[in-house]
C-alpha atoms as a PDB file:
ATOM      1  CA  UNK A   1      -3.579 -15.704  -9.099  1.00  0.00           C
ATOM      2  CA  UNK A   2      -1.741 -19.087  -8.616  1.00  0.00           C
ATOM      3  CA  UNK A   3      -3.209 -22.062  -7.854  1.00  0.00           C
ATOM      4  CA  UNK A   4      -2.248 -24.334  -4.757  1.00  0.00           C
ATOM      5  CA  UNK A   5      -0.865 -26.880  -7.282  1.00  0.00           C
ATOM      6  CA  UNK A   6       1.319 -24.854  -9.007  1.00  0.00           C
ATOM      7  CA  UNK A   7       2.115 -23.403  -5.572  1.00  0.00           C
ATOM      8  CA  UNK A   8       3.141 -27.119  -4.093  1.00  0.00           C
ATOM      9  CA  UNK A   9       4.824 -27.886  -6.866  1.00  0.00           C
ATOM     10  CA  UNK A  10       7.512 -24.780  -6.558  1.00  0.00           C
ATOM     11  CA  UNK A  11       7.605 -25.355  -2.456  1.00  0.00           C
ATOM     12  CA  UNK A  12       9.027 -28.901  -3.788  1.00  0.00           C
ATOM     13  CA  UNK A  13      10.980 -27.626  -6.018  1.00  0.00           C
ATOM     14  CA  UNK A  14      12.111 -24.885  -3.357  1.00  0.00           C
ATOM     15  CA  UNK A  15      12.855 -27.288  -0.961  1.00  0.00           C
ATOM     16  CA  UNK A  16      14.793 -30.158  -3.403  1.00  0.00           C
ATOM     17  CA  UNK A  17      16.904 -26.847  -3.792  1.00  0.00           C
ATOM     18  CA  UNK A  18      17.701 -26.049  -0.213  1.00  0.00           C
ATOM     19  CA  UNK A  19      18.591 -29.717   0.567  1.00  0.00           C
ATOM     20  CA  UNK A  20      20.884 -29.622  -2.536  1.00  0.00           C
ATOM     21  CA  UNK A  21      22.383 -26.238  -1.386  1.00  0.00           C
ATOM     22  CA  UNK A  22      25.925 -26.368   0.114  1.00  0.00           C
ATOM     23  CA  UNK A  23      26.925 -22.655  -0.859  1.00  0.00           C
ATOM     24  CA  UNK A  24      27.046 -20.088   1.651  1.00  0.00           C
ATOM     25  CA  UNK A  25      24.847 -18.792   4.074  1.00  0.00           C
ATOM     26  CA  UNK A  26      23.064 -16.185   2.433  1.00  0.00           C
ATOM     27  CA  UNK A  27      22.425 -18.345  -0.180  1.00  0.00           C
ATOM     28  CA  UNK A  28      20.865 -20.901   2.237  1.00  0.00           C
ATOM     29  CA  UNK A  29      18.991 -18.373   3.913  1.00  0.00           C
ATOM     30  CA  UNK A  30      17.887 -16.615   0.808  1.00  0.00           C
ATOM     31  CA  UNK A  31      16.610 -20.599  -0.221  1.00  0.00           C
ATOM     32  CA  UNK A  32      14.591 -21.010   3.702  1.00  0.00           C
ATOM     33  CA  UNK A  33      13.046 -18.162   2.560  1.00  0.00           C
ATOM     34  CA  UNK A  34      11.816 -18.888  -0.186  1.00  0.00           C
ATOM     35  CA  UNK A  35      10.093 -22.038   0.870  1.00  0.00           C
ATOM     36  CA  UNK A  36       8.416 -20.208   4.016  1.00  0.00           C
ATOM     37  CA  UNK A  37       6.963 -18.026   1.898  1.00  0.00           C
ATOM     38  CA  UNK A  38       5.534 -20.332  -0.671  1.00  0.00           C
ATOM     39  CA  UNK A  39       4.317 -22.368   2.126  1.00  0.00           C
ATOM     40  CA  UNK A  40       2.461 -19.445   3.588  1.00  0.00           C
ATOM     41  CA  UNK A  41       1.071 -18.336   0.204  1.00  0.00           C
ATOM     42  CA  UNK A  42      -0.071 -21.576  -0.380  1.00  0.00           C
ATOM     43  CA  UNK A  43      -1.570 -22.275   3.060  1.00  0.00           C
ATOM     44  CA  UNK A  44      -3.442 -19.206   3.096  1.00  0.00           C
ATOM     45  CA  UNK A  45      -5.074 -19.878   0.029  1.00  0.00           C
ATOM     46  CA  UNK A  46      -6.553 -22.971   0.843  1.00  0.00           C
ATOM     47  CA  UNK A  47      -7.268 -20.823   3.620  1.00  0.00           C
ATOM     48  CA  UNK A  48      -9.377 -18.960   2.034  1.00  0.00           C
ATOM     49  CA  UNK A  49     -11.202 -21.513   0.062  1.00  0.00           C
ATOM     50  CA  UNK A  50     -12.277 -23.471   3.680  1.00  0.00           C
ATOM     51  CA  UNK A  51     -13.777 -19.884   4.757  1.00  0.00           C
ATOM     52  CA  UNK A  52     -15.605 -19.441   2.161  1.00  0.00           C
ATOM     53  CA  UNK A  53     -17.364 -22.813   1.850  1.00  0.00           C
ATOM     54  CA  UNK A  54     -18.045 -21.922   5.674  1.00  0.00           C
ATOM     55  CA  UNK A  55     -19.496 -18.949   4.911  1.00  0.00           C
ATOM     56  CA  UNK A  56     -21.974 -20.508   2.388  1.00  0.00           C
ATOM     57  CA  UNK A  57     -23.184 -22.414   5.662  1.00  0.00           C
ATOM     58  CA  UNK A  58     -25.848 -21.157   8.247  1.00  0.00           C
ATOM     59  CA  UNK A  59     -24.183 -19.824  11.468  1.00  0.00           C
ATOM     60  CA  UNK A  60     -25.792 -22.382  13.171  1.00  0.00           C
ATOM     61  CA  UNK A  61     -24.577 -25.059  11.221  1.00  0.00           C
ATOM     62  CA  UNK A  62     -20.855 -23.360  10.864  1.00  0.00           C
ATOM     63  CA  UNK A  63     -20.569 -24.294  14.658  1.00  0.00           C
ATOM     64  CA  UNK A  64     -21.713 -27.407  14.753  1.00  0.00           C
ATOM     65  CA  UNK A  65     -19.230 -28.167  11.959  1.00  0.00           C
ATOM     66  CA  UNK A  66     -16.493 -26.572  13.449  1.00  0.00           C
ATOM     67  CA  UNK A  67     -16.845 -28.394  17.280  1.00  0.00           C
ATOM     68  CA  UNK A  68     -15.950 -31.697  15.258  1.00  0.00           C
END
């Protein structure tokens, strides 16, 4: 599984890339892509990692913590 570093560094890489692009439109929108998806990926993994240190909490304390 990828980490979120390796992860940011492609969406930057991704997105250098698209800004570069002048080709056609598939291209471009082949490139958009590309970067949504790594965004997502990446998002969702951090995600991940926030619900689980929230689920090492008491309930009780996981809404306190949240209402901030």
């Amino acid at each position: 599984m990828a980490n979120v570093e390796k992860l940011q560094e492609h969406l930057k890489k991704a997105k250098s890339n698209l800004a570069e692009s002048k080709g056609d439109a598939a291209e471009v929108r082949k490139l958009k892509k590309k970067t949504k998806r790594l965004a997502r990926k990446s998002n969702k993994i951090t995600a991940t990692e926030k619900m689980a240190e929230l689920k090492k909490k008491k309930k009780k304390d996981r809404k306190e913590g949240s209402s901030d």
